[in-house]
N, C-alpha and C. Protein backbone atom coordinates (compact mmCIF):
# COMPACT_ATOMS: atom_id res chain seq x y z
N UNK A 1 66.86 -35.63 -60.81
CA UNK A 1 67.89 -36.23 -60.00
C UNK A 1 67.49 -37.58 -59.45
N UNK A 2 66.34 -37.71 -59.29
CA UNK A 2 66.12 -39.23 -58.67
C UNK A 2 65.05 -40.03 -59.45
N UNK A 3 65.32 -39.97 -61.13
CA UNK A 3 64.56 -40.72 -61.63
C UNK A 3 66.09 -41.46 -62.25
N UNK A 4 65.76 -42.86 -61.67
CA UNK A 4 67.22 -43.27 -62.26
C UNK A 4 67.26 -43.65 -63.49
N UNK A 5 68.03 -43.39 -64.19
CA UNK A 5 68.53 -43.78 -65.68
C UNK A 5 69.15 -45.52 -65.74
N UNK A 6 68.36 -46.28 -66.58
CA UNK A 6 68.91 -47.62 -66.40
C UNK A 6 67.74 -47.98 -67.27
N UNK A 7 68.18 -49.52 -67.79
CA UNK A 7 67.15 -49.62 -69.35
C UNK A 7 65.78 -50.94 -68.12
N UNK A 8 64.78 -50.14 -68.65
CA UNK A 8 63.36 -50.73 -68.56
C UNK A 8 63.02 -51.27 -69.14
N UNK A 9 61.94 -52.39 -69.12
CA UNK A 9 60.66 -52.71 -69.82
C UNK A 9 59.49 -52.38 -69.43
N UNK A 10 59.21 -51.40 -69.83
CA UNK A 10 57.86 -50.45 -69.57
C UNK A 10 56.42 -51.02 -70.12
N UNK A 11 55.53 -51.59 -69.78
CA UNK A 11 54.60 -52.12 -70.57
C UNK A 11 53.81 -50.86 -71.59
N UNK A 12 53.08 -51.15 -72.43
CA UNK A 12 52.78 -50.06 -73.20
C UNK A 12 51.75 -49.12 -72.20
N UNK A 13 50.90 -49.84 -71.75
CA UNK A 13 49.36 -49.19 -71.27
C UNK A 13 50.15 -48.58 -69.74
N UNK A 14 51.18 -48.65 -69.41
CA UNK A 14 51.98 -47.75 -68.08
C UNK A 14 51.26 -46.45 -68.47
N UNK A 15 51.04 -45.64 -66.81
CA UNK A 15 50.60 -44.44 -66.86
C UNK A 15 52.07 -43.55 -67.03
N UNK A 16 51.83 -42.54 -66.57
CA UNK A 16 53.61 -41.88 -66.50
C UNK A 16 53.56 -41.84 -64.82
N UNK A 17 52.41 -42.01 -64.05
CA UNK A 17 52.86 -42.19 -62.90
C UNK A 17 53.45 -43.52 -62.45
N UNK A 18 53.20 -44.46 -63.03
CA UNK A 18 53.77 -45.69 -62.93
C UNK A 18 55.10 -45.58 -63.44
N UNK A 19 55.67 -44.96 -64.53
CA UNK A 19 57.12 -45.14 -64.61
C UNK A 19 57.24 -44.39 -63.66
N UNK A 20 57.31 -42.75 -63.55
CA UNK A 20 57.94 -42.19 -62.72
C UNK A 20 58.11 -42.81 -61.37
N UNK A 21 56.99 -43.85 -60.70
CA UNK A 21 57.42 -44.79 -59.61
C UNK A 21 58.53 -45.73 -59.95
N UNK A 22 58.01 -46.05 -61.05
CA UNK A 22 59.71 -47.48 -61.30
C UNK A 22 61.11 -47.13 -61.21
N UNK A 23 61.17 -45.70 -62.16
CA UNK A 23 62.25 -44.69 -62.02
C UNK A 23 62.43 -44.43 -60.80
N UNK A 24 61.86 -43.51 -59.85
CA UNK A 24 62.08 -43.32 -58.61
C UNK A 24 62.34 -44.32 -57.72
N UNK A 25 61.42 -45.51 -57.40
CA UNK A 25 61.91 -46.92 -56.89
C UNK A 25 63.36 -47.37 -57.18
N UNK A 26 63.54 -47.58 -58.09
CA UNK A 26 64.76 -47.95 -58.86
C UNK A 26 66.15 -47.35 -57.81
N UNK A 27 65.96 -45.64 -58.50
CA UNK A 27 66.80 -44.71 -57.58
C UNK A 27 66.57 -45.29 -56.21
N UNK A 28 65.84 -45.12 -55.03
CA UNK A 28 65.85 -45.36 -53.94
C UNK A 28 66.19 -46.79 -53.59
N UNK A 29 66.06 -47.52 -54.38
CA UNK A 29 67.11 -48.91 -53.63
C UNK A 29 68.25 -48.86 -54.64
N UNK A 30 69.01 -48.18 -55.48
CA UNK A 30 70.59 -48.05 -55.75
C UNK A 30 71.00 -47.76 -54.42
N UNK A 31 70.01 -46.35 -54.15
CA UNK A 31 70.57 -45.51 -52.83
C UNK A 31 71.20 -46.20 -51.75
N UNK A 32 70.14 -46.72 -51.32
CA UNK A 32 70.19 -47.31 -50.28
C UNK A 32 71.02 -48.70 -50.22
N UNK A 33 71.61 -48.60 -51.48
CA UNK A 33 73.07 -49.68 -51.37
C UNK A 33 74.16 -48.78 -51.34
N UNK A 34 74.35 -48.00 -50.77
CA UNK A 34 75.51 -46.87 -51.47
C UNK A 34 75.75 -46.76 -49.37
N UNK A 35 77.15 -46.90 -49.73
CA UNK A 35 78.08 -46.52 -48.36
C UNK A 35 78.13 -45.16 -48.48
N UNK A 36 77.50 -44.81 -47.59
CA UNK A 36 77.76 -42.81 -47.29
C UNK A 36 77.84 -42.83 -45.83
N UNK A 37 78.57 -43.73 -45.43
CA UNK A 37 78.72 -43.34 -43.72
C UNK A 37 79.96 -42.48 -43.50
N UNK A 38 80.85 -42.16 -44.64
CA UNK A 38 82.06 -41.31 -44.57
C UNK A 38 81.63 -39.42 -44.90
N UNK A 39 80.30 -40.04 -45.66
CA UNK A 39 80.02 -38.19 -45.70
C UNK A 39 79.52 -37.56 -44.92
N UNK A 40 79.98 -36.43 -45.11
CA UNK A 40 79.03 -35.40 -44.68
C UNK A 40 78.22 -34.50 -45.24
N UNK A 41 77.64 -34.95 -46.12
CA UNK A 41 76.44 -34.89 -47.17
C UNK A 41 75.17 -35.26 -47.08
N UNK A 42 74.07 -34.74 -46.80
CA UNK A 42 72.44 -35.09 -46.74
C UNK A 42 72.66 -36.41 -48.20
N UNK A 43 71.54 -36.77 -48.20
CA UNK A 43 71.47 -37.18 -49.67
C UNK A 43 70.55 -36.86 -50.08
N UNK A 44 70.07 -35.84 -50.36
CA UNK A 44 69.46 -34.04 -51.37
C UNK A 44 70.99 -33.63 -51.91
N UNK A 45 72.22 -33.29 -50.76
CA UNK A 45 73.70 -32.72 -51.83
C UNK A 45 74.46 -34.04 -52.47
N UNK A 46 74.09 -35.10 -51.64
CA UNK A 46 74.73 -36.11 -52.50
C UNK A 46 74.08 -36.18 -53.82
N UNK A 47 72.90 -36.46 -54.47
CA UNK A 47 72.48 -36.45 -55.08
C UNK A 47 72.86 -34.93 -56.26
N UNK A 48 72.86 -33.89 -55.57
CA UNK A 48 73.19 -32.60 -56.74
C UNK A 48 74.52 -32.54 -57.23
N UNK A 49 75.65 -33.08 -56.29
CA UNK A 49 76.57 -33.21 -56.28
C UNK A 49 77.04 -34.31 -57.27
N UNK A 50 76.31 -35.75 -56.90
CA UNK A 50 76.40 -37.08 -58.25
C UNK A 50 75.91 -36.17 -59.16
N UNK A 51 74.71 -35.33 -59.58
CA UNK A 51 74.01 -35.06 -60.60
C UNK A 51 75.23 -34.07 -61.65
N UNK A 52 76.05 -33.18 -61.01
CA UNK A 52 76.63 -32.69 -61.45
C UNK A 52 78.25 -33.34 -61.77
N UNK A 53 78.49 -34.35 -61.18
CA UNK A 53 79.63 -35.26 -61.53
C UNK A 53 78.98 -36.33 -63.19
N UNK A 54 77.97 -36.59 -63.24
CA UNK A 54 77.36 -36.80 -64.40
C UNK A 54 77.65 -36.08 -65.16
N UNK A 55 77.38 -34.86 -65.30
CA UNK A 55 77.61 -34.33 -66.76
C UNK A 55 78.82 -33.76 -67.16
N UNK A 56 79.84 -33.30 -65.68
CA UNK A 56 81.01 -33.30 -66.07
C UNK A 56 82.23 -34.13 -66.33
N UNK A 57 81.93 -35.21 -65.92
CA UNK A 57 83.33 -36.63 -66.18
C UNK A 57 82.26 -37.14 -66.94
N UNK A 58 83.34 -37.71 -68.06
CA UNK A 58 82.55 -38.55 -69.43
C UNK A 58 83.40 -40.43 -68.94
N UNK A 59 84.39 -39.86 -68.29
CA UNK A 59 84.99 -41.32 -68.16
C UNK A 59 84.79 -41.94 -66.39
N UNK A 60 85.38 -42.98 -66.45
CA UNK A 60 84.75 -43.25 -65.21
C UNK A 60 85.64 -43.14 -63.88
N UNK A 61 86.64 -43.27 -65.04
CA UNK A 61 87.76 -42.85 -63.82
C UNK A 61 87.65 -41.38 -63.38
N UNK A 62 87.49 -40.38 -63.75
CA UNK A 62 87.42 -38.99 -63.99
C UNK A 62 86.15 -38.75 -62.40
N UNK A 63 85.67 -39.61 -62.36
CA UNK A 63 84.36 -39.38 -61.46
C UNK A 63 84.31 -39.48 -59.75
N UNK A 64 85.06 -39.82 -59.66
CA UNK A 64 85.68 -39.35 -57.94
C UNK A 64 86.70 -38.53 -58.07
N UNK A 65 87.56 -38.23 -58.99
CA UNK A 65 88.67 -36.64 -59.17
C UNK A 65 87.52 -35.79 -59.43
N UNK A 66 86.48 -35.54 -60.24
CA UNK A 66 85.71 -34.52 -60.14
C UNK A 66 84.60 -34.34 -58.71
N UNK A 67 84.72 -35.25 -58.63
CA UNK A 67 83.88 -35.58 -57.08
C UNK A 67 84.49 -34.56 -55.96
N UNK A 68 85.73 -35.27 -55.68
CA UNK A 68 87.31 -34.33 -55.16
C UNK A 68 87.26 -32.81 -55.35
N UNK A 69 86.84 -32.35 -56.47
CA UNK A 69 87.14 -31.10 -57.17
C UNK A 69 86.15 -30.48 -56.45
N UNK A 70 84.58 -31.26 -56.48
CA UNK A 70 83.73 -30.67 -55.85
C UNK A 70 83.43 -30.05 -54.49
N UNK A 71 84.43 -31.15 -53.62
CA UNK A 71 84.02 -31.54 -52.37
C UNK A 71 85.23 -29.91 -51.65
N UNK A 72 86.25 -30.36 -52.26
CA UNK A 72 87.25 -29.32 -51.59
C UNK A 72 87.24 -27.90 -52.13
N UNK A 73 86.32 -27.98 -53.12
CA UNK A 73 85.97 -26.59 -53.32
C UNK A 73 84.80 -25.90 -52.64
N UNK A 74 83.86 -26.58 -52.10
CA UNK A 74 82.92 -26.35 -50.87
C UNK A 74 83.60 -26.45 -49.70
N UNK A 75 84.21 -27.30 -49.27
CA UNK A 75 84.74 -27.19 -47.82
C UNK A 75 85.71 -25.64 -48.00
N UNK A 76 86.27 -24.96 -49.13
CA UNK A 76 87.08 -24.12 -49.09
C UNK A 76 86.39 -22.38 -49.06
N UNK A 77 84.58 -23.15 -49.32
CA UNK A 77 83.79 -21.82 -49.76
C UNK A 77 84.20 -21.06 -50.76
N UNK A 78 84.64 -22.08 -51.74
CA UNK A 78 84.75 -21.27 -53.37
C UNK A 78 83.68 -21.36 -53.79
N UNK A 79 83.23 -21.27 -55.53
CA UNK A 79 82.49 -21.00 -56.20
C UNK A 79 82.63 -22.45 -56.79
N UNK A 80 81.97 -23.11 -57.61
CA UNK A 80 82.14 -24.38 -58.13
C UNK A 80 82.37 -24.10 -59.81
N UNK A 81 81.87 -22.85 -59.75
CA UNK A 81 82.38 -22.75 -61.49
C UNK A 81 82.26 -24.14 -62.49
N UNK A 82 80.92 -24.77 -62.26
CA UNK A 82 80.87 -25.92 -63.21
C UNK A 82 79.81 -25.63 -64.49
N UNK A 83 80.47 -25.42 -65.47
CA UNK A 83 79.55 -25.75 -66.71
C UNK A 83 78.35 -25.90 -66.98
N UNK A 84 78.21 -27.18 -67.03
CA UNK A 84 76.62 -27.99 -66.82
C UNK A 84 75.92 -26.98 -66.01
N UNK A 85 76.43 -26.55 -64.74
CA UNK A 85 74.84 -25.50 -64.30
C UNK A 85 74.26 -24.47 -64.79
N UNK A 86 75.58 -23.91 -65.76
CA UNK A 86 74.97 -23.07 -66.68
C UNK A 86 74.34 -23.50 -67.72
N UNK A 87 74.40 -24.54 -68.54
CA UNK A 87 73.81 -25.20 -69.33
C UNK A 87 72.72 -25.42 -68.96
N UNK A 88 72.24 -26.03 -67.65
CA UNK A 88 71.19 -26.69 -67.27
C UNK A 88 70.14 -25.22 -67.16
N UNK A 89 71.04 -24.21 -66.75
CA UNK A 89 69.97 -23.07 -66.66
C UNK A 89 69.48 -22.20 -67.89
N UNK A 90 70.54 -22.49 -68.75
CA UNK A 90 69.92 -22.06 -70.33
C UNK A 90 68.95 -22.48 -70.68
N UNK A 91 68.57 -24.09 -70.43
CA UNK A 91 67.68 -24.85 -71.05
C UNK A 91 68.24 -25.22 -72.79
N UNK A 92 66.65 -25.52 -73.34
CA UNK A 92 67.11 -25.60 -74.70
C UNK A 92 67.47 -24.69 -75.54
N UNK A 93 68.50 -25.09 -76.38
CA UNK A 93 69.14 -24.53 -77.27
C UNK A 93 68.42 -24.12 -78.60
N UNK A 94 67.79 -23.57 -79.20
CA UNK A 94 66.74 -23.99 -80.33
C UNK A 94 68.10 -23.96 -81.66
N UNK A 95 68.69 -23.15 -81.61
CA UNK A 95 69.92 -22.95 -82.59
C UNK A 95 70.72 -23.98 -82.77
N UNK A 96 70.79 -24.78 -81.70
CA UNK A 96 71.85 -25.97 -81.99
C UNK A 96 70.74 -27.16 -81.82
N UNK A 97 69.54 -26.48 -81.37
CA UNK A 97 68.85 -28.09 -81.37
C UNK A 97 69.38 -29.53 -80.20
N UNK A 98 69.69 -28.86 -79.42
CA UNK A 98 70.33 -29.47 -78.11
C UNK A 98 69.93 -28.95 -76.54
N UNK A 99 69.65 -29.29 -75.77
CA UNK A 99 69.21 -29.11 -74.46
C UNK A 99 70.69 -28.81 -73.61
N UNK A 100 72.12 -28.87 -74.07
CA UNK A 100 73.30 -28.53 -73.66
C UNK A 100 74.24 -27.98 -73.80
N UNK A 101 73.86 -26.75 -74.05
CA UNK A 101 74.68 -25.50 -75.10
C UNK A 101 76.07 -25.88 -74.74
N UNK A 102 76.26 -25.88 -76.40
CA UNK A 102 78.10 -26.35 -76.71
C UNK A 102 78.60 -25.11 -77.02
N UNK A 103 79.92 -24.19 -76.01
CA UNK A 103 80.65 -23.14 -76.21
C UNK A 103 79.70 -22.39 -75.33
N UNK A 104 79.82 -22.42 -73.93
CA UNK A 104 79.17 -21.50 -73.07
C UNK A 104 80.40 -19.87 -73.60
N UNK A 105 79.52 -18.86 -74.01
CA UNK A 105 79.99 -17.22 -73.96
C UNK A 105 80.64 -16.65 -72.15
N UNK A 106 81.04 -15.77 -72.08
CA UNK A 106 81.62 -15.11 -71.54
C UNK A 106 79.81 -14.95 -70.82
N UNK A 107 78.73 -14.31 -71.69
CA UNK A 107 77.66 -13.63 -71.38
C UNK A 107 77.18 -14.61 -70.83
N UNK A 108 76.86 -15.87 -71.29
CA UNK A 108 76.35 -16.76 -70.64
C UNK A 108 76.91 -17.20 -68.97
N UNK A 109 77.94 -17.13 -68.87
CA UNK A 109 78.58 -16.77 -67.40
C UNK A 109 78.13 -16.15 -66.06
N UNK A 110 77.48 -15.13 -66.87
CA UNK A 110 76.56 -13.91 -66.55
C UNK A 110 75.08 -14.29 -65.80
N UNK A 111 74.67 -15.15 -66.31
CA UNK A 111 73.48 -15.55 -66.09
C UNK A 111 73.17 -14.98 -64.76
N UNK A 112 72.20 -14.56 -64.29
CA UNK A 112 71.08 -14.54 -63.11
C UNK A 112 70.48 -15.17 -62.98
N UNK A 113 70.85 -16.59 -62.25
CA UNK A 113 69.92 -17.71 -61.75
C UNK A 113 71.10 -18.51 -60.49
N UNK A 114 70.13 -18.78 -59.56
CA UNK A 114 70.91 -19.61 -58.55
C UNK A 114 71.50 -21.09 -59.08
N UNK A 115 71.56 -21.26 -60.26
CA UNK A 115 71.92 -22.75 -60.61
C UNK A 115 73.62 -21.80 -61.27
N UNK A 116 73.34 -20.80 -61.52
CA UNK A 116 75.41 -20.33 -62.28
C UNK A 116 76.04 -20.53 -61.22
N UNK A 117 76.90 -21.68 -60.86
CA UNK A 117 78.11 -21.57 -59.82
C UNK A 117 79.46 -20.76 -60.62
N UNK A 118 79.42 -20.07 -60.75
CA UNK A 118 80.05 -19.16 -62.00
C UNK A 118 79.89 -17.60 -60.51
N UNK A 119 78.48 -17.50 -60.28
CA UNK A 119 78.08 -16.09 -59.57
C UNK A 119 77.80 -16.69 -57.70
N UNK A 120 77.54 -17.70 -58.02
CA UNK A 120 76.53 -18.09 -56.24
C UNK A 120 77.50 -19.54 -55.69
N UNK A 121 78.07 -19.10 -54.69
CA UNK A 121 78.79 -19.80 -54.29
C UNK A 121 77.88 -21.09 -53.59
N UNK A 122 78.33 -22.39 -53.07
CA UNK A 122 77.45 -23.27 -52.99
C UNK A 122 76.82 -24.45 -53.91
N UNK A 123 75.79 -25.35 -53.40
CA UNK A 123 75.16 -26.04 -54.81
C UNK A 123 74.27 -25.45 -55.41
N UNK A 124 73.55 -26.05 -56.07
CA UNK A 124 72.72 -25.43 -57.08
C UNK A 124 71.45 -25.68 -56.16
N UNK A 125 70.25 -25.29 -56.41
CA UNK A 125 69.20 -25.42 -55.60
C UNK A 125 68.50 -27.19 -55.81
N UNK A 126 69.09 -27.73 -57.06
CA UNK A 126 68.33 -28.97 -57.36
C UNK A 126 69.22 -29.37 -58.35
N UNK A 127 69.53 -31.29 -58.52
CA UNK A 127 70.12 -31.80 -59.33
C UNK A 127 69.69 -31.08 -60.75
N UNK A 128 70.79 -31.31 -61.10
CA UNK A 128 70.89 -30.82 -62.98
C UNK A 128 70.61 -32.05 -64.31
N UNK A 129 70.82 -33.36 -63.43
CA UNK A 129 70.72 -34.41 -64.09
C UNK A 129 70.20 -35.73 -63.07
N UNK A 130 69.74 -36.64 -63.54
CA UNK A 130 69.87 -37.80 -62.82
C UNK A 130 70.96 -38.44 -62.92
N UNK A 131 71.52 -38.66 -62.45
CA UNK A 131 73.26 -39.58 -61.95
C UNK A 131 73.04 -40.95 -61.80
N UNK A 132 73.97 -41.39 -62.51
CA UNK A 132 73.48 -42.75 -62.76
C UNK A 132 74.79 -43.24 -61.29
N UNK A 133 74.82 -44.88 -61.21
CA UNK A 133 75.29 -45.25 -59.96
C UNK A 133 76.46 -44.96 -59.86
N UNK A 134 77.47 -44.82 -60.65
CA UNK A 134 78.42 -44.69 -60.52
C UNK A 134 79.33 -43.02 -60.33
N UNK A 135 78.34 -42.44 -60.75
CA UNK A 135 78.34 -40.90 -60.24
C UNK A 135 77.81 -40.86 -58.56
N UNK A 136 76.68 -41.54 -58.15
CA UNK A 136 76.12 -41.12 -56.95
C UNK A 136 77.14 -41.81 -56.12
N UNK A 137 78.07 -42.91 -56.76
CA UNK A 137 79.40 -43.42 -55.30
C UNK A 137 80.39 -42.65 -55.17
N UNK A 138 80.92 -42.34 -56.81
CA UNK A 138 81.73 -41.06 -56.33
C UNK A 138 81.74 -39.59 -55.78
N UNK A 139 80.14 -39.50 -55.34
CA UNK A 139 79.35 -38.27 -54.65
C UNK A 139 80.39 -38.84 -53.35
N UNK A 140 79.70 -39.96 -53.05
CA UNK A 140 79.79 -40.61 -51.57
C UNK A 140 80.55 -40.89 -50.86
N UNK A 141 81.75 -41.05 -52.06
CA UNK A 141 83.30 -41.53 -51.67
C UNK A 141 84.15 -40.94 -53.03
N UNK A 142 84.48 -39.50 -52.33
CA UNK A 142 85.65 -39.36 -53.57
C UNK A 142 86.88 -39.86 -53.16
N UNK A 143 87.24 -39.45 -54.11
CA UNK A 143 88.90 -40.13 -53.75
C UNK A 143 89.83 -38.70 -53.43
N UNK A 144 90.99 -38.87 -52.38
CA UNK A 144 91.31 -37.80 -51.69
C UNK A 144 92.45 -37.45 -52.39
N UNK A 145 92.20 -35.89 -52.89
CA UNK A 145 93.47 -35.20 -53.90
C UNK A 145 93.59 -33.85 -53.12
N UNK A 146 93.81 -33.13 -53.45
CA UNK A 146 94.12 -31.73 -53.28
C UNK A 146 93.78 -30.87 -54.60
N UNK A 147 92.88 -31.23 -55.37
CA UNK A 147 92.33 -30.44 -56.64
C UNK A 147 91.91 -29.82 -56.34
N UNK A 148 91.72 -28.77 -56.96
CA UNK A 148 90.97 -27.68 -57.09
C UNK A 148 90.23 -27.37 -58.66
N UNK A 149 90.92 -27.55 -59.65
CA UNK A 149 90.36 -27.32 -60.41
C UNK A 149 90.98 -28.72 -61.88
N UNK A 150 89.95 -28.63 -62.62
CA UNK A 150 90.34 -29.16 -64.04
C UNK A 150 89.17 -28.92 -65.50
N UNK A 151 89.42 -28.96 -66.10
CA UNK A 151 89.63 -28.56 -67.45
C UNK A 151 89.12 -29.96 -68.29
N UNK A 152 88.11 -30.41 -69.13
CA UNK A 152 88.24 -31.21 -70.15
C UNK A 152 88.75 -31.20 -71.43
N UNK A 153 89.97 -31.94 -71.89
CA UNK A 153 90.50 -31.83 -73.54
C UNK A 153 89.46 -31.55 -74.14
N UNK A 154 89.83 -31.42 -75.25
CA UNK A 154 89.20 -31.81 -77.20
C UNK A 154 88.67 -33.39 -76.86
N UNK A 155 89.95 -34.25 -76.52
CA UNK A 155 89.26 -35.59 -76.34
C UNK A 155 88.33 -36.45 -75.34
N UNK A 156 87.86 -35.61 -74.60
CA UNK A 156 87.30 -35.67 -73.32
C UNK A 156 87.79 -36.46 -72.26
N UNK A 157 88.95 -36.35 -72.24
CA UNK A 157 90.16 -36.67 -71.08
C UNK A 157 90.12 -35.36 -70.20
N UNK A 158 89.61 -35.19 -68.74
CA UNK A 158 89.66 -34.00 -67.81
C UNK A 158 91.66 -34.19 -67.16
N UNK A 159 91.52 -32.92 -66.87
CA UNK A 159 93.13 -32.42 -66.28
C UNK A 159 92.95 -31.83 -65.28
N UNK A 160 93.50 -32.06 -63.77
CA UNK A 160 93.48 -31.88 -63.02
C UNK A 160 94.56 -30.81 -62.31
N UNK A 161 94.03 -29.93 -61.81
CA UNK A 161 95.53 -28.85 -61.12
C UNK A 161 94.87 -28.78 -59.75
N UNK A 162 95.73 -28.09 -58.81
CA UNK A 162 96.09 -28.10 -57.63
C UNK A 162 95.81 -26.54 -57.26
N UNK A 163 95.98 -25.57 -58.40
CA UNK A 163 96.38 -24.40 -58.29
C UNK A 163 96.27 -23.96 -59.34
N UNK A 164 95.65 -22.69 -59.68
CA UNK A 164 95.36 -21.48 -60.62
C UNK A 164 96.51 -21.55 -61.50
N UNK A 165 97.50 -21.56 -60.91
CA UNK A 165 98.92 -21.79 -61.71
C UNK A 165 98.84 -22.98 -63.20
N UNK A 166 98.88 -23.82 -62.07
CA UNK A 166 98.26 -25.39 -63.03
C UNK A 166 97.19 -25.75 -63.76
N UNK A 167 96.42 -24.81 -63.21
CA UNK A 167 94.59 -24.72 -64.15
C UNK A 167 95.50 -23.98 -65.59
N UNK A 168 95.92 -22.95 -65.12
CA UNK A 168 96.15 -22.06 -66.42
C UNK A 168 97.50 -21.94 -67.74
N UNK A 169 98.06 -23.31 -66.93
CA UNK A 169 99.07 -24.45 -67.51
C UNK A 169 98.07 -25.43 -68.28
N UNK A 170 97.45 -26.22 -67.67
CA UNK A 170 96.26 -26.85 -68.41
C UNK A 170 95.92 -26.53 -69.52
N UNK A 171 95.05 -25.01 -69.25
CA UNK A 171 94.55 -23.98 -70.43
C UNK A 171 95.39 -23.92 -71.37
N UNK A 172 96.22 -23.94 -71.34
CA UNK A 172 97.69 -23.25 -72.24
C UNK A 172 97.37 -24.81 -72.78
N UNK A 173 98.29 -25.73 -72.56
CA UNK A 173 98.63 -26.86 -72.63
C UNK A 173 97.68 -27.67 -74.02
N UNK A 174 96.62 -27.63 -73.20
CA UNK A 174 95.10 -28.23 -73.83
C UNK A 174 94.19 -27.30 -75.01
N UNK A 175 94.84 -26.39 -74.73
CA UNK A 175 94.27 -25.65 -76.05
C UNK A 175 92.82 -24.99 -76.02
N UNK A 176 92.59 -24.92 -74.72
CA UNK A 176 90.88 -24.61 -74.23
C UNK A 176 91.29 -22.90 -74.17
């Protein structure tokens, strides 16, 4: 979560403690340009919270509505039911050769680990990804909806509902 993603020039003879400082440096002055005087978020949940708006909005607009999704589903003490934490808790895939299992199962749902917001209401115990800047503003400042839930197409366009009703209009709709 706080090794920031952004392109380097790493000299060759760098230790890995030296990147992991550049990385981490890096992260801590994005941070510390980032307006969070409207949250009410540590920045440990801002950060798990960007980390997990990363892997679920592919577009950029999508990234304060999922932000939204996040925020009012904690203030409501739901479950966050996001994807990626199950992914992140699978680990690697050896079958698909991917670190982000594509077609989470019913079983996989299942999982026993505090990262399934699927079973454990709350965040996850630790970012799932590093969040690049534009995920950690829409941590900081979502934009104000009444979502509750959405759904990503086939084309990775997310859909937004209000209500179980509309999630499962979505479903229908989108073909998921």
């Amino acid at each position: 979560g706080y090794l920031f993603p952004d392109t380097y020039l790493i000299p060759r003879e760098a230790t890995i403690d030296q990147v992991v400082s550049l990385l981490t440096n890096t992260f801590e002055n994005k941070f510390a340009g980032l307006d969070i005087s409207k949250s009410n978020f540590t920045q440990e949940e801002l950060v798990i919270i960007a980390s997990m708006i990363e892997r679920e909005a592919k577009r950029a607009e999508d990234r304060p509505k999922v932000a939204s999704v996040i925020i009012n589903r904690l203030n409501l003490g739901m479950k966050l039911d996001i994807d990626a934490t199950i992914q992140y808790a699978l680990g690697y895939q050896e079958d698909q050769k991917r670190w982000w299992k594509k077609g989470l199962t019913l079983e996989d749902l299942k999982l026993n680990s505090p990262y399934n917001t699927y079973r454990v209401a709350g965040l996850p115990p630790t970012p799932i990804s590093n969040p690049g800047l534009e995920s950690l503003r829409a941590a900081a400042n979502p934009v104000d909806t009444s979502y509750l839930f959405y759904i990503t197409d086939k084309d990775g366009i997310n859909r937004y509902a209000e209500d179980l009703d509309g999630h499962n209009e979505n479903i229908r709709k989108y073909g998921l």
